[in-house]
PDB file of N, CA and C in Angstrom:
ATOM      1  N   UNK A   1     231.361 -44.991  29.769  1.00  0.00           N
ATOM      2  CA  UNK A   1     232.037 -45.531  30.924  1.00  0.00           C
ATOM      3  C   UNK A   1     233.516 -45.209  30.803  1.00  0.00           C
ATOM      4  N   UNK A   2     234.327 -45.338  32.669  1.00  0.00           N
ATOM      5  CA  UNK A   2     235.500 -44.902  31.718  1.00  0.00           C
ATOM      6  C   UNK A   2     236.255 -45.632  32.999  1.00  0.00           C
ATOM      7  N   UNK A   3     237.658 -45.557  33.212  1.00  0.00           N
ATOM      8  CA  UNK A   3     238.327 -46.166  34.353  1.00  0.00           C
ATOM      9  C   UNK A   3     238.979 -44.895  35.098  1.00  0.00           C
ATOM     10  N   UNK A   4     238.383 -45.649  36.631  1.00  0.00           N
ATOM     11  CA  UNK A   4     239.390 -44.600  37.694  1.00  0.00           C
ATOM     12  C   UNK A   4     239.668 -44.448  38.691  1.00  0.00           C
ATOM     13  N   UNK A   5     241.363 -43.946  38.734  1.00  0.00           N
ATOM     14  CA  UNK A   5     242.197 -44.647  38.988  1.00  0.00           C
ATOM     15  C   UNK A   5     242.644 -43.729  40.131  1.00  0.00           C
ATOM     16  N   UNK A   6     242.490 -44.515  41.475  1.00  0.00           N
ATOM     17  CA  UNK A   6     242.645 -43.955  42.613  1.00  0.00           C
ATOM     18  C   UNK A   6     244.563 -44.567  42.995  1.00  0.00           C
ATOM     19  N   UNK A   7     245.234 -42.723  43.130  1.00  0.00           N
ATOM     20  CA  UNK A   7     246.272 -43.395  43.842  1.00  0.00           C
ATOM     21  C   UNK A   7     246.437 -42.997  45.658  1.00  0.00           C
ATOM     22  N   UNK A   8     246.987 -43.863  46.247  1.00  0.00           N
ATOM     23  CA  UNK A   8     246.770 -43.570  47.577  1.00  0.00           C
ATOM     24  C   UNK A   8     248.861 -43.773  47.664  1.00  0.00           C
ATOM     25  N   UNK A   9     248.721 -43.747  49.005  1.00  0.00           N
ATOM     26  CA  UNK A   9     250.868 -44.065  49.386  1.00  0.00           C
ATOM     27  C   UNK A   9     250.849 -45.721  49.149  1.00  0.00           C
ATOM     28  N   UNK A  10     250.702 -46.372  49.054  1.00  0.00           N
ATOM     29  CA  UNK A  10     250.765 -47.815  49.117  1.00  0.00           C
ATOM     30  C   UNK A  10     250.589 -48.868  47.636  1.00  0.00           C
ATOM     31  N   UNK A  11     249.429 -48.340  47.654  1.00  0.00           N
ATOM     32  CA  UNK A  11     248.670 -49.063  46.006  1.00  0.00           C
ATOM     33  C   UNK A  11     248.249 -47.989  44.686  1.00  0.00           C
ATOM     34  N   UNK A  12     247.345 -48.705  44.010  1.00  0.00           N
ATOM     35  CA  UNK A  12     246.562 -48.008  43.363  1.00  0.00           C
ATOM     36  C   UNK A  12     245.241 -48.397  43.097  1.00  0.00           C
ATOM     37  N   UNK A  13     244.210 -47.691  43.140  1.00  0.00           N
ATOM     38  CA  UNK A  13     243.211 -49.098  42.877  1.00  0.00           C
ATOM     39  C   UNK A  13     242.295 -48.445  41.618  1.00  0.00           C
ATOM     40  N   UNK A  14     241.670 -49.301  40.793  1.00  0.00           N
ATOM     41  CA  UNK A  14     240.905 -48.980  39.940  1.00  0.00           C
ATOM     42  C   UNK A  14     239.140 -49.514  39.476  1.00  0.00           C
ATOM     43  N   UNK A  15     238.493 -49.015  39.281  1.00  0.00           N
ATOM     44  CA  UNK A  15     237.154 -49.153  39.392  1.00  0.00           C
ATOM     45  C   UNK A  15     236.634 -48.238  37.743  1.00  0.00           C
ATOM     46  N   UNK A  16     235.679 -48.931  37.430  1.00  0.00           N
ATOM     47  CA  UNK A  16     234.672 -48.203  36.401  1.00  0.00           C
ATOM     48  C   UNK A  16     234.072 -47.444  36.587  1.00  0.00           C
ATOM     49  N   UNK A  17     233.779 -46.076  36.161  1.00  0.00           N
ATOM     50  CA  UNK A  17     232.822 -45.431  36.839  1.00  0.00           C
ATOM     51  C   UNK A  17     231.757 -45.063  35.225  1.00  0.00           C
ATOM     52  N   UNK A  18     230.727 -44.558  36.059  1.00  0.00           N
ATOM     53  CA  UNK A  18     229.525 -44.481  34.657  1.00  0.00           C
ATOM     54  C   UNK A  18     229.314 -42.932  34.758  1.00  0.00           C
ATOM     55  N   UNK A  19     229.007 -42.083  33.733  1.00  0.00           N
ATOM     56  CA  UNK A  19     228.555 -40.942  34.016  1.00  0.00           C
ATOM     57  C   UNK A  19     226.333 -40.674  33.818  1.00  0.00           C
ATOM     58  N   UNK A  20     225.915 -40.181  34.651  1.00  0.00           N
ATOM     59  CA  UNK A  20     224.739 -39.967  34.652  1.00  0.00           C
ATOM     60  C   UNK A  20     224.230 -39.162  34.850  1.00  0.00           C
ATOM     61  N   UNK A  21     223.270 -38.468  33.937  1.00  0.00           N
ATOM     62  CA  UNK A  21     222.286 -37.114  33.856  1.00  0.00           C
ATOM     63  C   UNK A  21     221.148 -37.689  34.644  1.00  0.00           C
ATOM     64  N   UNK A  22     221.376 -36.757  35.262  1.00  0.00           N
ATOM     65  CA  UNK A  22     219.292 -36.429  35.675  1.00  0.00           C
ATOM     66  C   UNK A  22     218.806 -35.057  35.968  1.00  0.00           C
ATOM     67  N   UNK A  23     218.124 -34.471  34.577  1.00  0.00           N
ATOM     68  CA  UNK A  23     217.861 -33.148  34.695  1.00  0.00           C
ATOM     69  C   UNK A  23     218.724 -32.443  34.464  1.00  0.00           C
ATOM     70  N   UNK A  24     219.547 -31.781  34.925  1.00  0.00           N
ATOM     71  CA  UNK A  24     220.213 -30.917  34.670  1.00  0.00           C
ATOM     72  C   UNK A  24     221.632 -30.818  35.529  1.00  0.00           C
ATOM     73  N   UNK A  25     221.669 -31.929  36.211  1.00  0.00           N
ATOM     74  CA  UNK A  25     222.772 -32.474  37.056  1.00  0.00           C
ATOM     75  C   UNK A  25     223.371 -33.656  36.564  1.00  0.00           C
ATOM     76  N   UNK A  26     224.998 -33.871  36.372  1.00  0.00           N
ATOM     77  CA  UNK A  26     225.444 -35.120  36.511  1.00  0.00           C
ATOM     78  C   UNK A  26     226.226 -35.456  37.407  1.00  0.00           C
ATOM     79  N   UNK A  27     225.918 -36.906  37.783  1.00  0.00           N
ATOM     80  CA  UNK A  27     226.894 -37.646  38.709  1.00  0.00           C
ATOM     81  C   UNK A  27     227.114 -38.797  37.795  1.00  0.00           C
ATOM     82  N   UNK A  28     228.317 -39.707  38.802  1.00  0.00           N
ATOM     83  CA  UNK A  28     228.891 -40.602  38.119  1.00  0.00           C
ATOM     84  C   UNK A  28     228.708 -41.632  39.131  1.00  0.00           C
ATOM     85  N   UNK A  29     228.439 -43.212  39.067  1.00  0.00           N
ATOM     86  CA  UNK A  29     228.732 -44.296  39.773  1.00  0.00           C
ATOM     87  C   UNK A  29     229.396 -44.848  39.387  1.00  0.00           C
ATOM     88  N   UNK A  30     229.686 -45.858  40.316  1.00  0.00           N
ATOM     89  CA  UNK A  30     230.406 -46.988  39.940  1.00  0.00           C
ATOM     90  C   UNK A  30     229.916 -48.049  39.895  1.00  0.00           C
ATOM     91  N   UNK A  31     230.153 -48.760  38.434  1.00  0.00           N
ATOM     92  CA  UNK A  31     229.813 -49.989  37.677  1.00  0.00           C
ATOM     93  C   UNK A  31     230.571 -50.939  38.392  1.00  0.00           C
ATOM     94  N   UNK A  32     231.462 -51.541  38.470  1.00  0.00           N
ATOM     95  CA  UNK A  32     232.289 -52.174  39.244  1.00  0.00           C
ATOM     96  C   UNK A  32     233.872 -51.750  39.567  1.00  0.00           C
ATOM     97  N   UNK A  33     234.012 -52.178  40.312  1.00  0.00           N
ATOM     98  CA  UNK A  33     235.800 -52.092  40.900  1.00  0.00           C
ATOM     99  C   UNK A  33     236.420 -52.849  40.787  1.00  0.00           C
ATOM    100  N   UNK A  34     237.427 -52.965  40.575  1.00  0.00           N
ATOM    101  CA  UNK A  34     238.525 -53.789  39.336  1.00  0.00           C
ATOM    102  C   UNK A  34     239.622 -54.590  40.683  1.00  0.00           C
ATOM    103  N   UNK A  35     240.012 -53.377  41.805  1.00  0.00           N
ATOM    104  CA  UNK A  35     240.949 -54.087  42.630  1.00  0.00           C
ATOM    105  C   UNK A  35     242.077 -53.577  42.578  1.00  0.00           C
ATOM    106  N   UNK A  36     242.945 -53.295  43.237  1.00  0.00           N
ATOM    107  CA  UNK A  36     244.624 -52.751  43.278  1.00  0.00           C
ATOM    108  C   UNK A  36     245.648 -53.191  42.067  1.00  0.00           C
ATOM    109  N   UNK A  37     245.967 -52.518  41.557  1.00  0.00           N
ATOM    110  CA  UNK A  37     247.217 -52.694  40.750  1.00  0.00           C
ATOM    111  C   UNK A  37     247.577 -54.396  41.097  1.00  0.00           C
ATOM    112  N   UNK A  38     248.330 -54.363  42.194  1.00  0.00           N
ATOM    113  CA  UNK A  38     249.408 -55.993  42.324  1.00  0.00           C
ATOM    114  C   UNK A  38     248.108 -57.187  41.885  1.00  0.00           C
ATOM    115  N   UNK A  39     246.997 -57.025  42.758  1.00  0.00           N
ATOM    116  CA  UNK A  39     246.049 -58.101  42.558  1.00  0.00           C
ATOM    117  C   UNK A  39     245.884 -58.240  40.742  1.00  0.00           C
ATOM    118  N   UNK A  40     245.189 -56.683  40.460  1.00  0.00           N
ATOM    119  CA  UNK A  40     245.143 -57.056  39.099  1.00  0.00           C
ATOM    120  C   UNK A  40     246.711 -57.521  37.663  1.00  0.00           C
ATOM    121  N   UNK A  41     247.454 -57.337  38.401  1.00  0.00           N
ATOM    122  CA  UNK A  41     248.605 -57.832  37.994  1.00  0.00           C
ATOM    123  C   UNK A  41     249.056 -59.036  38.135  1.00  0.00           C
ATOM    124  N   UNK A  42     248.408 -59.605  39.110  1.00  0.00           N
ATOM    125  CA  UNK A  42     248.993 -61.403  39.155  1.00  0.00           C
ATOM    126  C   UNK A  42     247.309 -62.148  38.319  1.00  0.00           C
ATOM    127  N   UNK A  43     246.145 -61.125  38.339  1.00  0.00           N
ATOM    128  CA  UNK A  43     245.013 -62.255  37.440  1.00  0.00           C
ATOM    129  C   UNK A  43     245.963 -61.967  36.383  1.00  0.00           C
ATOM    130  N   UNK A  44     245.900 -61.360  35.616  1.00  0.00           N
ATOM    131  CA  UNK A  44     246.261 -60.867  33.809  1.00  0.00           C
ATOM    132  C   UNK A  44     247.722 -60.362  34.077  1.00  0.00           C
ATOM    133  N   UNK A  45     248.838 -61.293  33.936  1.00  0.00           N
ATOM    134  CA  UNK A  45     250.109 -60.802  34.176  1.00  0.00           C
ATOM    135  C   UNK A  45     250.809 -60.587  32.835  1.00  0.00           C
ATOM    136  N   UNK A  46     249.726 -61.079  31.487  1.00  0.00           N
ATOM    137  CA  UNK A  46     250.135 -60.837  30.335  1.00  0.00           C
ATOM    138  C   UNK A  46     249.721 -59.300  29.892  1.00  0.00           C
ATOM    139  N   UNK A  47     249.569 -58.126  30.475  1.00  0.00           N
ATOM    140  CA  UNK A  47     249.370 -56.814  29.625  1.00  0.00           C
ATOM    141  C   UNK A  47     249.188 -56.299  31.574  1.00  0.00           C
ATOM    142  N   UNK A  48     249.377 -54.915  31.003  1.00  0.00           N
ATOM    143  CA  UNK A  48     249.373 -53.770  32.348  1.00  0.00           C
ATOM    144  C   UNK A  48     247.583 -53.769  32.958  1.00  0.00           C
ATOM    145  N   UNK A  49     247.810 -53.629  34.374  1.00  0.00           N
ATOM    146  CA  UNK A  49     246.719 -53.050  34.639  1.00  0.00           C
ATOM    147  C   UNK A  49     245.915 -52.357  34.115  1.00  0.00           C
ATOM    148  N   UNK A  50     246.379 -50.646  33.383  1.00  0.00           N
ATOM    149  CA  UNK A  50     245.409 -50.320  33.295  1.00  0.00           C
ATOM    150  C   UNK A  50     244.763 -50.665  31.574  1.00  0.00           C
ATOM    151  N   UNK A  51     245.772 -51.019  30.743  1.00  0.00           N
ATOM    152  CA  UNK A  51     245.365 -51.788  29.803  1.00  0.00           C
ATOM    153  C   UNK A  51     243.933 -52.633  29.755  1.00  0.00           C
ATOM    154  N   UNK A  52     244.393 -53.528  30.699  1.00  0.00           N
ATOM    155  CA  UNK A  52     243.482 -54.434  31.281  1.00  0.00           C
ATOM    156  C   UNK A  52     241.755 -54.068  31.570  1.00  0.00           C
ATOM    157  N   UNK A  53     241.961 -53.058  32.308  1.00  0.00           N
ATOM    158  CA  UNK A  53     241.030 -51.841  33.265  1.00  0.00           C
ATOM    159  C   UNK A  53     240.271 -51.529  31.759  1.00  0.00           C
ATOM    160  N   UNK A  54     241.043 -50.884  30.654  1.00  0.00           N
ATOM    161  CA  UNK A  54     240.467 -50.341  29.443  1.00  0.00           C
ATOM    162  C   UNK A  54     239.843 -51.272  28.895  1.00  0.00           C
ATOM    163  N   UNK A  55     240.181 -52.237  28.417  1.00  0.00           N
ATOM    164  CA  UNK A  55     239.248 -53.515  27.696  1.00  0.00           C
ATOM    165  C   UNK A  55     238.140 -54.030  28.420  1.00  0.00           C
ATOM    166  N   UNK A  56     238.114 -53.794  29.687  1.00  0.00           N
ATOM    167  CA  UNK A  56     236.953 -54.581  30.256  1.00  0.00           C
ATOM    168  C   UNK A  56     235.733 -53.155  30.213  1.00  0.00           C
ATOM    169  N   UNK A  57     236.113 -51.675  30.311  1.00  0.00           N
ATOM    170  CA  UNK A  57     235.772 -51.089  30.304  1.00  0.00           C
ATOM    171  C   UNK A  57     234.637 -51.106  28.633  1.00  0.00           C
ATOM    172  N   UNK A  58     235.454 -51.195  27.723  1.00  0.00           N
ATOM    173  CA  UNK A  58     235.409 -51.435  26.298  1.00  0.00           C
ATOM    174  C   UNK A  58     234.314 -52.965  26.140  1.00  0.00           C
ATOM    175  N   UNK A  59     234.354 -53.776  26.824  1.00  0.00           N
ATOM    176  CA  UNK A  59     233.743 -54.680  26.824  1.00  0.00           C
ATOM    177  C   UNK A  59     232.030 -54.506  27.448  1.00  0.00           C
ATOM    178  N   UNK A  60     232.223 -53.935  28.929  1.00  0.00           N
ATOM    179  CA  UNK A  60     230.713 -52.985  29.730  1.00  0.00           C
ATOM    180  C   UNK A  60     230.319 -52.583  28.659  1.00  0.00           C
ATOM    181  N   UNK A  61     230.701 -51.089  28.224  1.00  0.00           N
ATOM    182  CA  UNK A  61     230.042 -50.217  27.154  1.00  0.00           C
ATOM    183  C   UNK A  61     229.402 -50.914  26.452  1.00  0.00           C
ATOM    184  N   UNK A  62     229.702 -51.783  25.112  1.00  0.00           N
ATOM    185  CA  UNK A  62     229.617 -52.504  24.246  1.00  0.00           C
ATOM    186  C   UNK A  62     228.159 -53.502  24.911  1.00  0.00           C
ATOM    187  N   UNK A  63     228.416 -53.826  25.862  1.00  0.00           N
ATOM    188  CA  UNK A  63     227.078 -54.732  26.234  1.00  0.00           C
ATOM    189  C   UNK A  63     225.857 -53.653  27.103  1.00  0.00           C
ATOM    190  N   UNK A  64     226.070 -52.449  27.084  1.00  0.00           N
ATOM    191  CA  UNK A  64     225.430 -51.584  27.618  1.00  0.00           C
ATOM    192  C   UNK A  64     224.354 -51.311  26.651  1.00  0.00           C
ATOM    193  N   UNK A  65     225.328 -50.441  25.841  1.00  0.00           N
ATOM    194  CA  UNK A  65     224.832 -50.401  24.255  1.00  0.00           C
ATOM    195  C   UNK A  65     223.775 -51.448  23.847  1.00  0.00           C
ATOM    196  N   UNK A  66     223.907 -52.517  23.872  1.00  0.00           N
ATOM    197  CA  UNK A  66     223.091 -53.640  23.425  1.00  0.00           C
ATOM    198  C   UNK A  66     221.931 -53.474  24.432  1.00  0.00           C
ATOM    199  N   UNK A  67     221.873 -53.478  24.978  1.00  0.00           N
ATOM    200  CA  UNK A  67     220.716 -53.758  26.564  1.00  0.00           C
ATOM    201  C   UNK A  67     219.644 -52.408  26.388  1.00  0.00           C
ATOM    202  N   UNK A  68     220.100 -51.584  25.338  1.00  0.00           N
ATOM    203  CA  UNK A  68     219.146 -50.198  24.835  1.00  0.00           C
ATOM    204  C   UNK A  68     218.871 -50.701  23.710  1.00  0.00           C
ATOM    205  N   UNK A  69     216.973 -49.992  23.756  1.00  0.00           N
ATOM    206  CA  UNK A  69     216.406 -50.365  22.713  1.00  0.00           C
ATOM    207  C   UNK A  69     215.245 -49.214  22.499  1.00  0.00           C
ATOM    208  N   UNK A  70     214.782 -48.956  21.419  1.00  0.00           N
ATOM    209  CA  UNK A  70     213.983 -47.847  21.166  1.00  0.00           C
ATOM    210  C   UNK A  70     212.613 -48.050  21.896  1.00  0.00           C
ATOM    211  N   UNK A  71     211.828 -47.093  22.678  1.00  0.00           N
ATOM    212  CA  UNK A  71     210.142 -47.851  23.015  1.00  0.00           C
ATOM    213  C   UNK A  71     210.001 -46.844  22.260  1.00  0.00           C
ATOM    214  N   UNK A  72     208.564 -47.305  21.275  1.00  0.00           N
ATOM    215  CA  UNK A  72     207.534 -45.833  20.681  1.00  0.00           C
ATOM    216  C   UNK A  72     206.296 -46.080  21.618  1.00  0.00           C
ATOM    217  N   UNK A  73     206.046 -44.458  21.941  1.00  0.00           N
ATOM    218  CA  UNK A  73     205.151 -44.304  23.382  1.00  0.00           C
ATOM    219  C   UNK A  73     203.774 -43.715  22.373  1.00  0.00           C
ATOM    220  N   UNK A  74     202.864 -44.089  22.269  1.00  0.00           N
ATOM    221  CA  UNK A  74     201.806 -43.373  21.528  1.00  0.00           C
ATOM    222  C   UNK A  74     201.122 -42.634  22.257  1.00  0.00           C
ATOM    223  N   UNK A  75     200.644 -41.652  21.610  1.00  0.00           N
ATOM    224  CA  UNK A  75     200.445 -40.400  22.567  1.00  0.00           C
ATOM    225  C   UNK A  75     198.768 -40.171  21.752  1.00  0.00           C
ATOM    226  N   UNK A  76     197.802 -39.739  22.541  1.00  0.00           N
ATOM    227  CA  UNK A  76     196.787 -38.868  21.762  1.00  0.00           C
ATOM    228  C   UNK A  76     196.291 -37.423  22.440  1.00  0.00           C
ATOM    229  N   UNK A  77     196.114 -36.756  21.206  1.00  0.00           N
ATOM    230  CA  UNK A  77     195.845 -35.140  21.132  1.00  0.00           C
ATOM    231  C   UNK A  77     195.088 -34.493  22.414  1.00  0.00           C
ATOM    232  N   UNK A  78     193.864 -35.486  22.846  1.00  0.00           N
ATOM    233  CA  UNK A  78     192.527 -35.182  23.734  1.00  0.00           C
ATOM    234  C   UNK A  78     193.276 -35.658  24.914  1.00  0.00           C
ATOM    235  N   UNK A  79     193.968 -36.885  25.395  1.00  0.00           N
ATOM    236  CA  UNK A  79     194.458 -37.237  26.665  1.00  0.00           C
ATOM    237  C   UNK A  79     195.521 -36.653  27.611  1.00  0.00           C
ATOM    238  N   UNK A  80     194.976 -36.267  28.769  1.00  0.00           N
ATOM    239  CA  UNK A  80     195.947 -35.549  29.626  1.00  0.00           C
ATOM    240  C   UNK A  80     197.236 -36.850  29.895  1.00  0.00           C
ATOM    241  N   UNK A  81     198.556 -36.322  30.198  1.00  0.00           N
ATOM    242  CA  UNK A  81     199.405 -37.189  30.514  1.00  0.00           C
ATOM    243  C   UNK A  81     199.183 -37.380  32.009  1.00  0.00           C
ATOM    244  N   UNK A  82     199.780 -38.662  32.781  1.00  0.00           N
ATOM    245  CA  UNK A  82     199.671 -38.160  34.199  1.00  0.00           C
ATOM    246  C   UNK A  82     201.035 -38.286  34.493  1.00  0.00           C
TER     247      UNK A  82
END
């Protein structure tokens, strides 16, 4: 996951985005959106936006990570897959 960071004439705004394979193509979504610079500057007025943006980012991952878990798929020699 990573943060990003749209600037326009006015604000800035920032959102998580995820990167994703399928096949042989990747795209990226978005995990959530964080909100404009000023907004996120008056919640957490103790550290910078994108500071901010990074730790929560750091925080997703970390519980992403956890939410994966190995399956073992048993397979036999004679059975077609469908």
């Amino acid at each position: 996951m990573r943060v990003k960071k749209s600037v326009s004439k006015n604000t800035i705004n920032y959102a998580i985005i995820k990167d994703i394979k399928v096949g042989n193509k990747r795209t990226s979504t978005v995990v959530e959106n964080l909100g404009n610079h000023e907004t996120l500057q008056l919640l957490h007025p103790e550290m910078e936006p994108m500071e901010w943006a990074k730790l929560r980012t750091k925080e997703l991952t970390e519980l992403d990570k956890e939410d994966k878990q190995e399956i073992l798929v048993k397979l036999h020699e004679n059975k077609q897959l469908k």
